[in-house]
N, C-alpha and C. Protein backbone atom coordinates (compact mmCIF):
# COMPACT_ATOMS: atom_id res chain seq x y z
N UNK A 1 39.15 73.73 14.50
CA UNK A 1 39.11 72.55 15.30
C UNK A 1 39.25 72.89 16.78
N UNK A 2 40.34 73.83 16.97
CA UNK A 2 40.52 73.98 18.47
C UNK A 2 38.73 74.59 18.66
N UNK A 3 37.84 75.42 18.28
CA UNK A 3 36.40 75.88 18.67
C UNK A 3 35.52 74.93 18.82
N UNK A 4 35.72 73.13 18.54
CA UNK A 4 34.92 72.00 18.78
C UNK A 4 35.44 72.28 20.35
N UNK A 5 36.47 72.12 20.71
CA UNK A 5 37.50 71.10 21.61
C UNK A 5 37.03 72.30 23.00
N UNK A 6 36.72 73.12 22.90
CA UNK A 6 37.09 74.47 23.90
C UNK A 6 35.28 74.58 23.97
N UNK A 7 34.28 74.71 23.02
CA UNK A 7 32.66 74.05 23.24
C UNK A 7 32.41 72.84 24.33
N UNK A 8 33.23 71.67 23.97
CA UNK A 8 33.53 70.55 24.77
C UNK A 8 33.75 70.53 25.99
N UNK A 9 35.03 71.12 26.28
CA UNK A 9 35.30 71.80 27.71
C UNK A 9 34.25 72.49 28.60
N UNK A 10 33.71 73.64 27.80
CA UNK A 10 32.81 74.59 28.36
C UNK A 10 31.48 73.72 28.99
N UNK A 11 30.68 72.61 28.20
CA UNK A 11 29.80 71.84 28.16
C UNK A 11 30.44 70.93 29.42
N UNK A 12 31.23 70.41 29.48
CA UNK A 12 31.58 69.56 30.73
C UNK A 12 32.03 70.05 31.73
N UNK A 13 32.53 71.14 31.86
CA UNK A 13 32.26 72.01 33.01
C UNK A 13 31.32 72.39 33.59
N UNK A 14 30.29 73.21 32.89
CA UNK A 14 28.67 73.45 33.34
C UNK A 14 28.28 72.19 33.84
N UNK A 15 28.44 71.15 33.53
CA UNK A 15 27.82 69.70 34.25
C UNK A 15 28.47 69.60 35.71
N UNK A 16 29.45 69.51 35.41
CA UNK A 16 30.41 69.45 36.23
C UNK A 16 30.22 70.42 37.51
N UNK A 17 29.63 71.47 37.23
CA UNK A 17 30.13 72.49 37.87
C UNK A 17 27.95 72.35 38.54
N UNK A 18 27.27 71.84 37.56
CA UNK A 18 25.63 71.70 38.00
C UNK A 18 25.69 70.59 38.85
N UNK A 19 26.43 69.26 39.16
CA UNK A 19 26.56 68.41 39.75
C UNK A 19 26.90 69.01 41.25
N UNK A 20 27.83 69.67 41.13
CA UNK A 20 28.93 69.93 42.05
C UNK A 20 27.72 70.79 43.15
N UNK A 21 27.26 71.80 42.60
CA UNK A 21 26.53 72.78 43.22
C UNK A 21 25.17 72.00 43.84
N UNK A 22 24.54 70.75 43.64
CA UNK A 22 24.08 70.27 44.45
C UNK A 22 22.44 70.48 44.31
N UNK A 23 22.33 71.04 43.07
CA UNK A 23 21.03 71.30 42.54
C UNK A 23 20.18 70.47 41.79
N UNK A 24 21.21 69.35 41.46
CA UNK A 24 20.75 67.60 41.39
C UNK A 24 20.33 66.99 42.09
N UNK A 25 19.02 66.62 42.12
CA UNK A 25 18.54 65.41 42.74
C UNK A 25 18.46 64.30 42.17
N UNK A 26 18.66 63.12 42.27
CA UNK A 26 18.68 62.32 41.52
C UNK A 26 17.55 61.41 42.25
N UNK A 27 17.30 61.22 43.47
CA UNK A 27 15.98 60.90 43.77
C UNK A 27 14.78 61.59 43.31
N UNK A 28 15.01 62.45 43.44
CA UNK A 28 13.33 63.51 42.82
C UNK A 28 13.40 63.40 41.67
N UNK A 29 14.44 63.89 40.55
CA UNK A 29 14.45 63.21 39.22
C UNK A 29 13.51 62.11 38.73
N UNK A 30 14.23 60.85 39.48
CA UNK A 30 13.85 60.11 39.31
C UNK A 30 12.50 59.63 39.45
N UNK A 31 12.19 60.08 40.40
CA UNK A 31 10.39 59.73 41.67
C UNK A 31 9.88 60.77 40.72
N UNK A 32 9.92 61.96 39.84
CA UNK A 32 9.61 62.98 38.74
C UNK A 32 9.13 62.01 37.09
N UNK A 33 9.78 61.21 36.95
CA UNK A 33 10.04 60.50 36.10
C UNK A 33 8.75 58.82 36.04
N UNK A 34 9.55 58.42 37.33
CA UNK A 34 8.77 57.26 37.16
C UNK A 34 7.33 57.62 38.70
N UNK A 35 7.12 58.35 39.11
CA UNK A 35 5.98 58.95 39.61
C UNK A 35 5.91 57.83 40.67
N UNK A 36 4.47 56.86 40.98
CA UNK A 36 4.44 56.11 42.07
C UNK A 36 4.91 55.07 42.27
N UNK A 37 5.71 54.79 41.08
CA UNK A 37 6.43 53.48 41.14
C UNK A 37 7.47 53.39 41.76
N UNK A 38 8.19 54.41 41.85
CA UNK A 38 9.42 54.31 42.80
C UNK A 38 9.41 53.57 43.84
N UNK A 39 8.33 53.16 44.13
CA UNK A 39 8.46 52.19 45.48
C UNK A 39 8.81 50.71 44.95
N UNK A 40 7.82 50.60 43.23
CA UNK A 40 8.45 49.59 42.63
C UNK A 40 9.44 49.49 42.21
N UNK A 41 10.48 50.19 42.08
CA UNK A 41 11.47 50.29 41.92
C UNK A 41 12.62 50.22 43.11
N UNK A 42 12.12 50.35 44.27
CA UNK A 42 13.58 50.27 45.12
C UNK A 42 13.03 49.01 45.77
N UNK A 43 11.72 48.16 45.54
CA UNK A 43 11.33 46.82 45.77
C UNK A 43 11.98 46.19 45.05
N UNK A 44 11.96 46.27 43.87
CA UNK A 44 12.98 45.27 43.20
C UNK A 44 13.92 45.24 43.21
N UNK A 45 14.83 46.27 43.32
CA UNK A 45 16.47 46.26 43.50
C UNK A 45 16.33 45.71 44.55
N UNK A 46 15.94 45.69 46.18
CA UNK A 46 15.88 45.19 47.12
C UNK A 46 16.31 43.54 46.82
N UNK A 47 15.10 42.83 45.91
CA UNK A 47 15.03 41.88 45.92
C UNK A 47 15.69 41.37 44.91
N UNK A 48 16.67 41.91 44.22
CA UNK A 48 17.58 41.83 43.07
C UNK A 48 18.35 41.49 44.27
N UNK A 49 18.70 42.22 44.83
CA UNK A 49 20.13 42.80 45.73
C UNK A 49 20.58 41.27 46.60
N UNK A 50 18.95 40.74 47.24
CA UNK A 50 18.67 39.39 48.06
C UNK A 50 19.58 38.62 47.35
N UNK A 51 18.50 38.43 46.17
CA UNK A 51 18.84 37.37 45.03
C UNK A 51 20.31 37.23 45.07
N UNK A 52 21.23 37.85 44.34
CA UNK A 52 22.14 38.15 43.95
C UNK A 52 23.17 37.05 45.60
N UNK A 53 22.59 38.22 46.66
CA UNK A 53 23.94 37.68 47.89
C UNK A 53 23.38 36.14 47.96
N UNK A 54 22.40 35.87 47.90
CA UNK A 54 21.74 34.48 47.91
C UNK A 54 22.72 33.15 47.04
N UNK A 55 22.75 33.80 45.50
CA UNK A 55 23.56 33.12 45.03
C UNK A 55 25.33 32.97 45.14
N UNK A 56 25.73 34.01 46.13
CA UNK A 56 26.79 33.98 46.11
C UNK A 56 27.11 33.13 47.52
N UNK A 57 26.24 33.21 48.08
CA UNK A 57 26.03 32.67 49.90
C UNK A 57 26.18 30.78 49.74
N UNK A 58 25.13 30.17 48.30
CA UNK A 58 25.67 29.15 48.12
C UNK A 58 25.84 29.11 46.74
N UNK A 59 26.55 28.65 46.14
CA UNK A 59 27.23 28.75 44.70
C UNK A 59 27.28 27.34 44.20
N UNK A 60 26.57 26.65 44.67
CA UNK A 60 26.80 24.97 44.65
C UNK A 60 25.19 24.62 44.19
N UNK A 61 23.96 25.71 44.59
CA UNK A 61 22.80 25.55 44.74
C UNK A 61 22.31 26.31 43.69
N UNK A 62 21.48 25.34 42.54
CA UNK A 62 20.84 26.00 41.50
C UNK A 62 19.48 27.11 42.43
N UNK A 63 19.30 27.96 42.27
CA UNK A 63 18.21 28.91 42.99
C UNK A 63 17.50 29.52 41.77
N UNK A 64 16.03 29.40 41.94
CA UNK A 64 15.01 29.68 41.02
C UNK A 64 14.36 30.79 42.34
N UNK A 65 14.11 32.00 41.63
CA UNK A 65 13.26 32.95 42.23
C UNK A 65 12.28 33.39 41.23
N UNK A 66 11.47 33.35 42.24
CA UNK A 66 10.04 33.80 42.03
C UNK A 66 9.55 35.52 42.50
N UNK A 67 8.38 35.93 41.91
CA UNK A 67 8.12 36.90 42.66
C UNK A 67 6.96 37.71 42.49
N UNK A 68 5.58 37.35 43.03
CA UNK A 68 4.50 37.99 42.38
C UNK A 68 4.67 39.73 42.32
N UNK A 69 4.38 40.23 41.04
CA UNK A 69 4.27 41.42 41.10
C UNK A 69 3.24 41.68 40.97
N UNK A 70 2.10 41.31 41.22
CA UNK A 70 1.02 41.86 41.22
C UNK A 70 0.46 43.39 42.31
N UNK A 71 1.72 43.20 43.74
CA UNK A 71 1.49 44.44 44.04
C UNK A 71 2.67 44.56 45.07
N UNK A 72 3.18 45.61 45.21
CA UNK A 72 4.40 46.00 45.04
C UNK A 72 4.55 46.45 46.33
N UNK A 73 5.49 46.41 47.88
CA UNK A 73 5.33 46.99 49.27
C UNK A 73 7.05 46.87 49.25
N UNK A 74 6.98 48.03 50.37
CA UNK A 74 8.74 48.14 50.36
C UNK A 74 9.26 46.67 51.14
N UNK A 75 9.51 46.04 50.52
CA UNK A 75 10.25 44.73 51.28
C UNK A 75 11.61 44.17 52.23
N UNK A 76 12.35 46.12 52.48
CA UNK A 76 13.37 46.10 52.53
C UNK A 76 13.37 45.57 54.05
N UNK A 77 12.33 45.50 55.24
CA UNK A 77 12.75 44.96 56.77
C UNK A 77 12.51 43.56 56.28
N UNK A 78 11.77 43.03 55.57
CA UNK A 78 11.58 41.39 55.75
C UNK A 78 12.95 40.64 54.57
N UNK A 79 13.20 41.12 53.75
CA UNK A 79 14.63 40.92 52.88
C UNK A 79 15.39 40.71 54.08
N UNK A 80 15.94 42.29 54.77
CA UNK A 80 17.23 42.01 55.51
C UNK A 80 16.61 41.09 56.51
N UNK A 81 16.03 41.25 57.17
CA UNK A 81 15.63 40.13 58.55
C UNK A 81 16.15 38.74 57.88
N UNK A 82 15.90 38.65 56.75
CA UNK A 82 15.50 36.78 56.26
C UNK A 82 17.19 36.22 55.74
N UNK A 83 18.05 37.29 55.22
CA UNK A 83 18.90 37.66 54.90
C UNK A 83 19.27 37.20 55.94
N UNK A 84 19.80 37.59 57.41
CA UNK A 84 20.35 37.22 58.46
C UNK A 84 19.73 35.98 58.94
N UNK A 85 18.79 35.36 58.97
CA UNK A 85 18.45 34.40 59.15
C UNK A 85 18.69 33.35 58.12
N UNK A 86 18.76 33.40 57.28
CA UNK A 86 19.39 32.38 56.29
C UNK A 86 20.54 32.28 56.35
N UNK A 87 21.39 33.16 56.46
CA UNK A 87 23.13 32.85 56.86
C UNK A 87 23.48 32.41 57.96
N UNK A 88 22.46 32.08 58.97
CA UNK A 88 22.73 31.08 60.22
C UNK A 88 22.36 29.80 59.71
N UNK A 89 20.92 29.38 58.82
CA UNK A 89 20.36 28.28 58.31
C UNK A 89 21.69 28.08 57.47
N UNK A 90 22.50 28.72 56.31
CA UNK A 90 23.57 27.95 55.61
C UNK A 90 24.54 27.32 56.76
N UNK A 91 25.20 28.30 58.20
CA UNK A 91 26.43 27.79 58.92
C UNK A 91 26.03 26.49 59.57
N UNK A 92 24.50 26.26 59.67
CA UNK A 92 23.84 25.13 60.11
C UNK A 92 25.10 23.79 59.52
N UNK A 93 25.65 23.30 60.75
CA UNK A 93 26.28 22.14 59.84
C UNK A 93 25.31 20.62 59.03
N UNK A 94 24.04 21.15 59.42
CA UNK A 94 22.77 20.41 59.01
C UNK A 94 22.36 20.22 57.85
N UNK A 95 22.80 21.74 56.75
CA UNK A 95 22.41 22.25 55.99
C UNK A 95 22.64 21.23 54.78
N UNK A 96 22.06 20.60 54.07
CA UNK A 96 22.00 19.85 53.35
C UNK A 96 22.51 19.88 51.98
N UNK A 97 22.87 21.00 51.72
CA UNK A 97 23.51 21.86 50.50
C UNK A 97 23.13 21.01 49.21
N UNK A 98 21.30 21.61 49.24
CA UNK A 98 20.73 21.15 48.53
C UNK A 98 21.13 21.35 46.88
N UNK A 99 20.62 20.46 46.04
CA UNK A 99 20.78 21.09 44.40
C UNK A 99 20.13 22.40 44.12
N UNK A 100 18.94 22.20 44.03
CA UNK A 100 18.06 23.02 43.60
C UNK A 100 17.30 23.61 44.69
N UNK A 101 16.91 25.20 45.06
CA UNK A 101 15.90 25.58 46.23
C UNK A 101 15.40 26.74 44.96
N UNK A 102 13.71 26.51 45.54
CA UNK A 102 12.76 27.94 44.98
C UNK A 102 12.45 28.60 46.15
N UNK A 103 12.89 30.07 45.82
CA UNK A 103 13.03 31.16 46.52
C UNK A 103 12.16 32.33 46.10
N UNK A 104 11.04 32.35 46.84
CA UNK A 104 9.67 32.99 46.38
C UNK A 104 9.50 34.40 47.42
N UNK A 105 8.91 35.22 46.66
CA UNK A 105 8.03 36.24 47.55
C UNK A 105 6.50 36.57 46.94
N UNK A 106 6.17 36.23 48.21
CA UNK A 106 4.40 36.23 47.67
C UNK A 106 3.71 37.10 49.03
N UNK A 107 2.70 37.09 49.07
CA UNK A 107 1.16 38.21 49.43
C UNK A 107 0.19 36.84 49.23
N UNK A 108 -0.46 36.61 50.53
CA UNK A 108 -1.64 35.91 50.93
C UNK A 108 -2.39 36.73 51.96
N UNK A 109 -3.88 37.08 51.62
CA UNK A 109 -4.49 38.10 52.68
C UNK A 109 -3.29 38.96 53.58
N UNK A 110 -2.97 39.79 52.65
CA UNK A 110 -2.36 41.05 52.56
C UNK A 110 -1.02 40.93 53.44
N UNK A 111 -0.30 39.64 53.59
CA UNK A 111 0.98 38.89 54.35
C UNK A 111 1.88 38.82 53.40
N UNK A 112 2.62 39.94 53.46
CA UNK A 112 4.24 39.45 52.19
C UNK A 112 4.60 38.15 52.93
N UNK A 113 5.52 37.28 52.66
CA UNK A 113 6.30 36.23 53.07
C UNK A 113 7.38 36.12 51.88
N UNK A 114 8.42 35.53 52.87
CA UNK A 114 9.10 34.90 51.42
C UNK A 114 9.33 33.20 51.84
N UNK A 115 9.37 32.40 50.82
CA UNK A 115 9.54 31.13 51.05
C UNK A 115 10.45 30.23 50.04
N UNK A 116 10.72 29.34 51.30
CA UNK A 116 11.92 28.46 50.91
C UNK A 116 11.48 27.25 50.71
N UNK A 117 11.89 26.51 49.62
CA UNK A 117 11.51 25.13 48.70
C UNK A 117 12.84 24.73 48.22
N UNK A 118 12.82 22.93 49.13
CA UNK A 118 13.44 22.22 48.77
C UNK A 118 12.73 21.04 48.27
N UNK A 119 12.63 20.02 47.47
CA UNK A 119 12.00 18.88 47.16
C UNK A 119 12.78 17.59 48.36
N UNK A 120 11.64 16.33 48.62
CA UNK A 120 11.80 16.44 49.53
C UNK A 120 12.74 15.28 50.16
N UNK A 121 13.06 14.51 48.37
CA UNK A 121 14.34 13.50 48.55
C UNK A 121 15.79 14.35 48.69
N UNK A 122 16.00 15.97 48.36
CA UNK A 122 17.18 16.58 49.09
C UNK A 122 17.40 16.77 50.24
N UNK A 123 16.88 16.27 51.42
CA UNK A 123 16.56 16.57 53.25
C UNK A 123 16.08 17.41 53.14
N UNK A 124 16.43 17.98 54.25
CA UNK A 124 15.70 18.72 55.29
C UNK A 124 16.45 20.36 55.61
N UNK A 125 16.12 21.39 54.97
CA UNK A 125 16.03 22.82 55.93
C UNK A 125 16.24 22.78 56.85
N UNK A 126 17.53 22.85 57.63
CA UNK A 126 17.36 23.08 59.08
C UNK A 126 16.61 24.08 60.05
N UNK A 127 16.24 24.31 60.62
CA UNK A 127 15.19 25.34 61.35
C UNK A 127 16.34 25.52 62.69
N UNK A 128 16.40 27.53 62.07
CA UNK A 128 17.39 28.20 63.02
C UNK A 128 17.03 29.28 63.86
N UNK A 129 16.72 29.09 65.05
CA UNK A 129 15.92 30.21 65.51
C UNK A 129 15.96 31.82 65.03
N UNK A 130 14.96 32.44 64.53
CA UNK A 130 14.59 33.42 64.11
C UNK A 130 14.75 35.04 64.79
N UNK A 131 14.90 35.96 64.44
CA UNK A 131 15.18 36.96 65.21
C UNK A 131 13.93 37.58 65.87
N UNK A 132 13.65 38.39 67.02
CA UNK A 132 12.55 38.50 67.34
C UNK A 132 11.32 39.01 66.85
N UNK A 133 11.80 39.94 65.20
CA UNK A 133 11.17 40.45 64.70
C UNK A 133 10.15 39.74 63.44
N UNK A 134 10.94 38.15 63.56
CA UNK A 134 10.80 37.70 62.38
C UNK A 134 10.07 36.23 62.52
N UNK A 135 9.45 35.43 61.76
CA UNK A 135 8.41 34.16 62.58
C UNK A 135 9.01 33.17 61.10
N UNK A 136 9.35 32.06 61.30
CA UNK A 136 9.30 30.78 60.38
C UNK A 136 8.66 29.88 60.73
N UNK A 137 7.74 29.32 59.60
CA UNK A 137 6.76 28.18 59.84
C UNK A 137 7.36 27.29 59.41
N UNK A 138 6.80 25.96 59.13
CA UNK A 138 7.56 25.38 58.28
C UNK A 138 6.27 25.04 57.16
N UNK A 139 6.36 24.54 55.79
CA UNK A 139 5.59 24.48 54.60
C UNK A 139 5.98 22.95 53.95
N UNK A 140 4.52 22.42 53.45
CA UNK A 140 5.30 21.49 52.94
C UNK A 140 3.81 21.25 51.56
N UNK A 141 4.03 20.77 50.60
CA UNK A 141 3.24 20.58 49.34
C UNK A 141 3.72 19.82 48.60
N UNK A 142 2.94 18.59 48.31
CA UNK A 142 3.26 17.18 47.59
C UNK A 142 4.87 16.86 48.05
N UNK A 143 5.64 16.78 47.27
CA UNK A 143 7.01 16.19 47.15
C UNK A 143 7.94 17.82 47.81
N UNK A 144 7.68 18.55 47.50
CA UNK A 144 8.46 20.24 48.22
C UNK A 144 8.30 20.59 49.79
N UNK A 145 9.20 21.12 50.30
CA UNK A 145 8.84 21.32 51.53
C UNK A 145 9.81 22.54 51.69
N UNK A 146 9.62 23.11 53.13
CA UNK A 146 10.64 24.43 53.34
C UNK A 146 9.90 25.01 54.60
N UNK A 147 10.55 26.50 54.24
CA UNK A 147 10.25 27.77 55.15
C UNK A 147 9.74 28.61 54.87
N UNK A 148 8.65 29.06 55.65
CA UNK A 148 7.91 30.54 55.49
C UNK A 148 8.21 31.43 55.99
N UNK A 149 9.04 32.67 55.29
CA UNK A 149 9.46 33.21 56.62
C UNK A 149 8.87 34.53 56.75
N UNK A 150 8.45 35.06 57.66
CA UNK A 150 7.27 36.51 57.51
C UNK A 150 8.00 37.27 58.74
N UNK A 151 7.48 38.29 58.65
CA UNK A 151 7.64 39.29 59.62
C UNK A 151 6.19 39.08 60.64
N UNK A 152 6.83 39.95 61.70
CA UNK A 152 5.64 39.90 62.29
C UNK A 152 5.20 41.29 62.76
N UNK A 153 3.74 41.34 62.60
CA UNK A 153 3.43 42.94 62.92
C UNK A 153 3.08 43.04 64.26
N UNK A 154 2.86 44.50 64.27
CA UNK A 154 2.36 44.48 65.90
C UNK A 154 0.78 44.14 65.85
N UNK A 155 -0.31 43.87 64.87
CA UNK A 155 -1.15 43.46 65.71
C UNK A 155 -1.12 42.07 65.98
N UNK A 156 -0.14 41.50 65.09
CA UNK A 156 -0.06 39.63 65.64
C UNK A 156 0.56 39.76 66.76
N UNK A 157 1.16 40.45 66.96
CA UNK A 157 2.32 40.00 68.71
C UNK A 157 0.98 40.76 69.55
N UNK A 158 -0.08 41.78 68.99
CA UNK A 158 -0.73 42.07 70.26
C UNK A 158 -1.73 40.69 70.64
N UNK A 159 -2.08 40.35 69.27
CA UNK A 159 -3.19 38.76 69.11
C UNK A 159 -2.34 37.53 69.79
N UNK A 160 -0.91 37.10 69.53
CA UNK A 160 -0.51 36.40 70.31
C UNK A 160 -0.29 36.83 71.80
N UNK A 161 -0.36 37.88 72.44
CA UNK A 161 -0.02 37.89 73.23
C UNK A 161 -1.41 37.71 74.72
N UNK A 162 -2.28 38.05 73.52
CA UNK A 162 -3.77 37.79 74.64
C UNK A 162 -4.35 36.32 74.52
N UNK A 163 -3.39 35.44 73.73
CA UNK A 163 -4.01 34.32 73.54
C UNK A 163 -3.55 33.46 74.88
């Protein structure tokens, strides 16, 4: 019995000792493993990650997310940008602390956005000025209404800027 127990040892040491030495990658592993998807993969945790502070930001508000996967871009500057901009829209004392909001990320002629849906007997979204990197429209469809909120690239700020 003690020759199980002292195998055991030996085996968790070598790990231990392969960890330690730094010859683990656990990114390359991984990007080894799941090949070009890794981008789909740290897209979705991204937008897991949203989700998640989203529901904890209001806890009063049923939140339905959406999310085309039809094609997959690192989403991590337009998340955090929208992220900070929505936690000024909640301190909004405006904020209507709706029941229900749908919380979407979509791709229209090659434009991630993400968008905000309230229906339209809960008020009104307050509209909180945006950071400079970042543009909100406002959206509205039958009875739903909200925010579009996108990034903006440099050839729109070069197109707005010759207009």
């Amino acid at each position: 019995m003690s020759l199980n127990v002292e195998k055991i040892i030996q085996k968790e040491q070598m790990t231990t000792s392969e960890n330690q030495s730094g010859n683990l990658n656990w990114k390359k592993a991984l990007s080894d493993v799941v090949g070009p998807e890794l981008d789909q993969v740290i897209s979705l945790r991204n937008w897991a990650t949203f989700s998640q502070k989203l529901k904890n930001l209001c806890p009063e508000t049923e939140w339905y997310f959406i999310r085309e996967e039809d094609k997959y871009s690192n989403d991590k500057e337009l998340i955090s940008l929208t992220w900070d901009w929505i936690n000024k829209v909640v301190a909004n004392p405006a904020w209507p602390f709706p029941e229900k909001i749908t919380c979407s990320i979509e791709e229209k002629r090659s434009e991630r956005f993400i968008r905000f849906a309230i229906m339209s007997s809960e008020g009104v979204i307050p509209f909180v000025s945006p950071t400079q990197n970042l543009c909100v429209a406002p959206w509205k469809k039958d009875q739903a209404h909200g925010w579009k909120v996108f990034t903006l690239q440099k050839s729109q700020i070069k197109k707005s800027g010759e207009a």
